[in-house]
N, C-alpha and C. Protein backbone atom coordinates (compact mmCIF):
# COMPACT_ATOMS: atom_id res chain seq x y z
N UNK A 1 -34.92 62.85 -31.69
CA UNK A 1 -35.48 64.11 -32.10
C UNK A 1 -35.97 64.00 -33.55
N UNK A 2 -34.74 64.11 -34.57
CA UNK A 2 -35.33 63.93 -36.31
C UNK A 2 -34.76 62.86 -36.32
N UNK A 3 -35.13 62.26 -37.51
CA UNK A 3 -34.05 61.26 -38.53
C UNK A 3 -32.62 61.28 -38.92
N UNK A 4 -32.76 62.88 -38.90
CA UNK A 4 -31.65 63.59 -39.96
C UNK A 4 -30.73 63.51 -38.31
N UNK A 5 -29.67 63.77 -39.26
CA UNK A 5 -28.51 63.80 -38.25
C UNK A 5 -28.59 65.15 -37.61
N UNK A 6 -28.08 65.95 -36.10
CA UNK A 6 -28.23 66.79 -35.48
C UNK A 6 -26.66 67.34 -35.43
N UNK A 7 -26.24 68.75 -35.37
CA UNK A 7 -24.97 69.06 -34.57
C UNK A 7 -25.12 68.60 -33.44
N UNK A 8 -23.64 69.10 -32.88
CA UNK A 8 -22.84 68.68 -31.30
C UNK A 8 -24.04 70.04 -30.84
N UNK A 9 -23.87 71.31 -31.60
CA UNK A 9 -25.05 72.60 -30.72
C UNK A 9 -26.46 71.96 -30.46
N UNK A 10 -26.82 71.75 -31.20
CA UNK A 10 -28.80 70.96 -31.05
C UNK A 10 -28.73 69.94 -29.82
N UNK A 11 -27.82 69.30 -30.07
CA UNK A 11 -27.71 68.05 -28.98
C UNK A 11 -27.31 68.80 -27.47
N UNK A 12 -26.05 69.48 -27.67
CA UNK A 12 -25.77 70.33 -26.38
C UNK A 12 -26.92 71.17 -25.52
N UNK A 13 -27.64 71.53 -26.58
CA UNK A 13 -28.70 72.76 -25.98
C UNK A 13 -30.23 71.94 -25.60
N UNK A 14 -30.26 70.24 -25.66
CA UNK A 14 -31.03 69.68 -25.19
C UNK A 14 -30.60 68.13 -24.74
N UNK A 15 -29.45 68.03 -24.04
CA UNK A 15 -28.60 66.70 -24.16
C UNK A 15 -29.55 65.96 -23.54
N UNK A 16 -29.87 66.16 -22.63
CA UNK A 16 -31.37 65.73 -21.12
C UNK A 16 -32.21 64.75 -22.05
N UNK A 17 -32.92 65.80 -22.79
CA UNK A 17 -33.96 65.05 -23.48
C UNK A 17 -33.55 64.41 -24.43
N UNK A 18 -32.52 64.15 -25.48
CA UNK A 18 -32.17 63.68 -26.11
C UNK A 18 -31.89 61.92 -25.57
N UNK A 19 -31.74 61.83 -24.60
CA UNK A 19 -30.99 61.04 -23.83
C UNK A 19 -32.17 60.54 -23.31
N UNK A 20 -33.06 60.94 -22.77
CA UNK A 20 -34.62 60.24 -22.53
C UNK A 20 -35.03 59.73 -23.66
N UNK A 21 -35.22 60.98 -24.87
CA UNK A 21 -35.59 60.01 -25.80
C UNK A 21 -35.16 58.74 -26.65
N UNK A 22 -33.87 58.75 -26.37
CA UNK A 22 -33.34 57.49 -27.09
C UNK A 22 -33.53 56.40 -26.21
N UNK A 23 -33.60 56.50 -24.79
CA UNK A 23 -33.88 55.48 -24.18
C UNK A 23 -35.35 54.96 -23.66
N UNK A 24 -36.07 56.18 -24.17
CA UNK A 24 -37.73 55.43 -24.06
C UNK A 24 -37.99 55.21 -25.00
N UNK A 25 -37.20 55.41 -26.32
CA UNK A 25 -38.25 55.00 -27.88
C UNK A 25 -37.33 53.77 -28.31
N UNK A 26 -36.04 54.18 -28.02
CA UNK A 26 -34.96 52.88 -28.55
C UNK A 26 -34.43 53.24 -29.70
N UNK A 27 -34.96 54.47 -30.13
CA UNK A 27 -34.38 54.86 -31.64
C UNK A 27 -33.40 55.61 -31.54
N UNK A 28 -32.30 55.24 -32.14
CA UNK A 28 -31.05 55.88 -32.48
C UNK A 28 -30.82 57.29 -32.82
N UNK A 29 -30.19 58.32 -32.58
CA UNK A 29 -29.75 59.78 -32.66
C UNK A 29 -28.45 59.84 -33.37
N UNK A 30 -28.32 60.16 -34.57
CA UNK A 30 -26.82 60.48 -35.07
C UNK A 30 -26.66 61.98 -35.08
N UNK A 31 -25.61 61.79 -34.50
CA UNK A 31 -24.89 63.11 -34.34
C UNK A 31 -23.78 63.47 -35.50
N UNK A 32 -23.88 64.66 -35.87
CA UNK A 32 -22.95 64.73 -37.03
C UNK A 32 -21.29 65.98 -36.78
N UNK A 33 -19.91 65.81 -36.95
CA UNK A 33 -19.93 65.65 -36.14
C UNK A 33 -17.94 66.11 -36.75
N UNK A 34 -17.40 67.16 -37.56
CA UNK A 34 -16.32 67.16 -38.60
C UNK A 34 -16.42 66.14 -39.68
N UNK A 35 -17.80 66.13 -40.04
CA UNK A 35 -18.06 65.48 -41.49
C UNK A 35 -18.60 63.78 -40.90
N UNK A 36 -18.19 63.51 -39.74
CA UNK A 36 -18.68 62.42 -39.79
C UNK A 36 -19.66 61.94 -38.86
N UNK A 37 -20.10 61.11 -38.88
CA UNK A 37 -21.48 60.51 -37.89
C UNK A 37 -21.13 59.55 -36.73
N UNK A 38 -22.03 60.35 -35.44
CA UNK A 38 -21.21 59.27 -34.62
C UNK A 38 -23.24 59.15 -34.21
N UNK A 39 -23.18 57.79 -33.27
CA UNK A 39 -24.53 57.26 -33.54
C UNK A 39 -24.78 57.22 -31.81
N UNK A 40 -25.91 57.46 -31.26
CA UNK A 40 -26.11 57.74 -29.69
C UNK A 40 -27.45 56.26 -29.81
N UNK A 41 -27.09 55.60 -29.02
CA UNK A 41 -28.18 54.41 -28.89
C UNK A 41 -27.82 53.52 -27.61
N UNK A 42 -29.23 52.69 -27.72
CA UNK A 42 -28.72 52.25 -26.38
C UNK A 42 -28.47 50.85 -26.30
N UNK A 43 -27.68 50.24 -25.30
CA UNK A 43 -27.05 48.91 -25.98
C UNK A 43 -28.20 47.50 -25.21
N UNK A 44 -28.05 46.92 -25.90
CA UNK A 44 -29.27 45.75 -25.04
C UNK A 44 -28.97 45.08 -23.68
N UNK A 45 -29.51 45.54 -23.04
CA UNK A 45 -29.40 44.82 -21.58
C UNK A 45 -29.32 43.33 -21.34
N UNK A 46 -29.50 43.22 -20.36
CA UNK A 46 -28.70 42.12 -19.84
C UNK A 46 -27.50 41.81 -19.40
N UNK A 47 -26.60 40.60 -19.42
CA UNK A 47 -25.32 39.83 -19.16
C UNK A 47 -24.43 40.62 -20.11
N UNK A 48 -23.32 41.32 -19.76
CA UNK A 48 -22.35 41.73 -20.68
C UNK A 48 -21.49 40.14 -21.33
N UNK A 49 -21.54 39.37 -20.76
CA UNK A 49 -21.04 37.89 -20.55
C UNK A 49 -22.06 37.16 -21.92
N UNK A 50 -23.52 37.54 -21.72
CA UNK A 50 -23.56 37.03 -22.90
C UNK A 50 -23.78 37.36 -24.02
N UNK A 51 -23.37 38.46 -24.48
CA UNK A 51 -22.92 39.26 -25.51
C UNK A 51 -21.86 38.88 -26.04
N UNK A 52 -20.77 38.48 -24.97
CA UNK A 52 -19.47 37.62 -25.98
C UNK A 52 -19.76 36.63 -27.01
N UNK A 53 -19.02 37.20 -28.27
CA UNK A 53 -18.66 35.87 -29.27
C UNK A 53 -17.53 34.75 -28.79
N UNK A 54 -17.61 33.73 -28.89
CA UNK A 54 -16.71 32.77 -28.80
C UNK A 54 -15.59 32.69 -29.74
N UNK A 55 -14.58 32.80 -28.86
CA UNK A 55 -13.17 32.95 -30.05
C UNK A 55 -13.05 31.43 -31.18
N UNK A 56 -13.01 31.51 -32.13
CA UNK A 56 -13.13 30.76 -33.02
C UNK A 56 -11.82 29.54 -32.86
N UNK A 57 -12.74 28.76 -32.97
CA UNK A 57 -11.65 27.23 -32.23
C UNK A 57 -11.93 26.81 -30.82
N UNK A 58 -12.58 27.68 -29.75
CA UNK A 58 -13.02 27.76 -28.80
C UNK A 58 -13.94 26.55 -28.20
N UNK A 59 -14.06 25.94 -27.54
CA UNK A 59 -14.72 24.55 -26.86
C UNK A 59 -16.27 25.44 -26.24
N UNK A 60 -17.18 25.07 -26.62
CA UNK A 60 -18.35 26.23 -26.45
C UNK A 60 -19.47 24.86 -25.21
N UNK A 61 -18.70 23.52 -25.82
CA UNK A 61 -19.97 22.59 -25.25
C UNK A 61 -19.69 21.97 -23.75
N UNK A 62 -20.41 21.24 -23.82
CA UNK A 62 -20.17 20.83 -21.65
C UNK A 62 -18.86 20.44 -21.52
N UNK A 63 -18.39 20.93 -20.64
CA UNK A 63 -16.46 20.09 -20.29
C UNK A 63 -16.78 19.09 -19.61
N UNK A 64 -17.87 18.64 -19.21
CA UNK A 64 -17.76 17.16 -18.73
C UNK A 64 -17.57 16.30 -19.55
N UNK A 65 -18.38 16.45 -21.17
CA UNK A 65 -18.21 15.94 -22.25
C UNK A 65 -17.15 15.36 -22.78
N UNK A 66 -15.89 16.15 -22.37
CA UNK A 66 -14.78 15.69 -22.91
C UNK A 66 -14.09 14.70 -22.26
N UNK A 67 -14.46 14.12 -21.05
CA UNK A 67 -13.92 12.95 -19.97
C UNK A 67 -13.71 11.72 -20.69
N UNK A 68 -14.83 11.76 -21.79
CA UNK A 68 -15.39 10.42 -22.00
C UNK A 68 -15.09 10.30 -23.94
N UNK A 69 -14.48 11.26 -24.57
CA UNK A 69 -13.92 11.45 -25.83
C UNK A 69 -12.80 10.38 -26.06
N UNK A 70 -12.75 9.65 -26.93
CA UNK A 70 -12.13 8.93 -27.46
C UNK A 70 -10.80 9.42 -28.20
N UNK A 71 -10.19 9.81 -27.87
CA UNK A 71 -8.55 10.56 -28.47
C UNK A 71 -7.77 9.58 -29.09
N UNK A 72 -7.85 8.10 -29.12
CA UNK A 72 -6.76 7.07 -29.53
C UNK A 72 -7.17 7.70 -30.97
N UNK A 73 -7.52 8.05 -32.23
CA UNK A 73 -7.51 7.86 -33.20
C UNK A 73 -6.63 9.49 -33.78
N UNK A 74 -7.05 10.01 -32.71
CA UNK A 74 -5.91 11.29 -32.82
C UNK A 74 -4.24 11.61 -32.74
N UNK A 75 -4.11 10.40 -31.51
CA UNK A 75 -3.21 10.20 -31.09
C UNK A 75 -1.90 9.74 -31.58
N UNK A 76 -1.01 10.97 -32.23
CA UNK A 76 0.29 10.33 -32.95
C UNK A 76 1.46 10.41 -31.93
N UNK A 77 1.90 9.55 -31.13
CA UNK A 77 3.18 9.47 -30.55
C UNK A 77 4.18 9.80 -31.29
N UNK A 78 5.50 10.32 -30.50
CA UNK A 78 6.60 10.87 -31.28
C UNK A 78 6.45 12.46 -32.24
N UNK A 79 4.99 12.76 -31.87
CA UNK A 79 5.44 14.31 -33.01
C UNK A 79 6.17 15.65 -31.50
């Protein structure tokens, strides 16, 4: 609708269109809201799968790869 942030009333008394418009223009709607801003947008399609970040330490590359890794230099017996 504006730039400016909208009440929960403005938004209520046109939720329909509000809701078209954020999803045919792509532009974001903040709603304002006991002082604070909550933001109406729409999230990027596709794979929810590839949206994941990889947990840090995480093996990200081919697992066949690792068949053929050389571990003797890693390798401390006895710990």
């Amino acid at each position: 609708m504006t730039s400016s942030a909208m009440n929960p009333t403005r938004l209520r008394e046109n939720l329909y269109g509000v809701l078209d418009e954020v999803l045919s223009t792509g532009t974001p709607v903040s709603i304002e809201r006991k002082g604070r801003l909550l933001t109406l947008s729409v999230q990027p399609s596709g794979s929810r799968v590839a949206c994941l970040v990889a947990h840090p330490g995480s093996f990200t590359g081919d697992p066949e790869a690792l068949v053929s890794i050389d571990w003797s230099t890693e390798w401390k017996p006895g710990l």
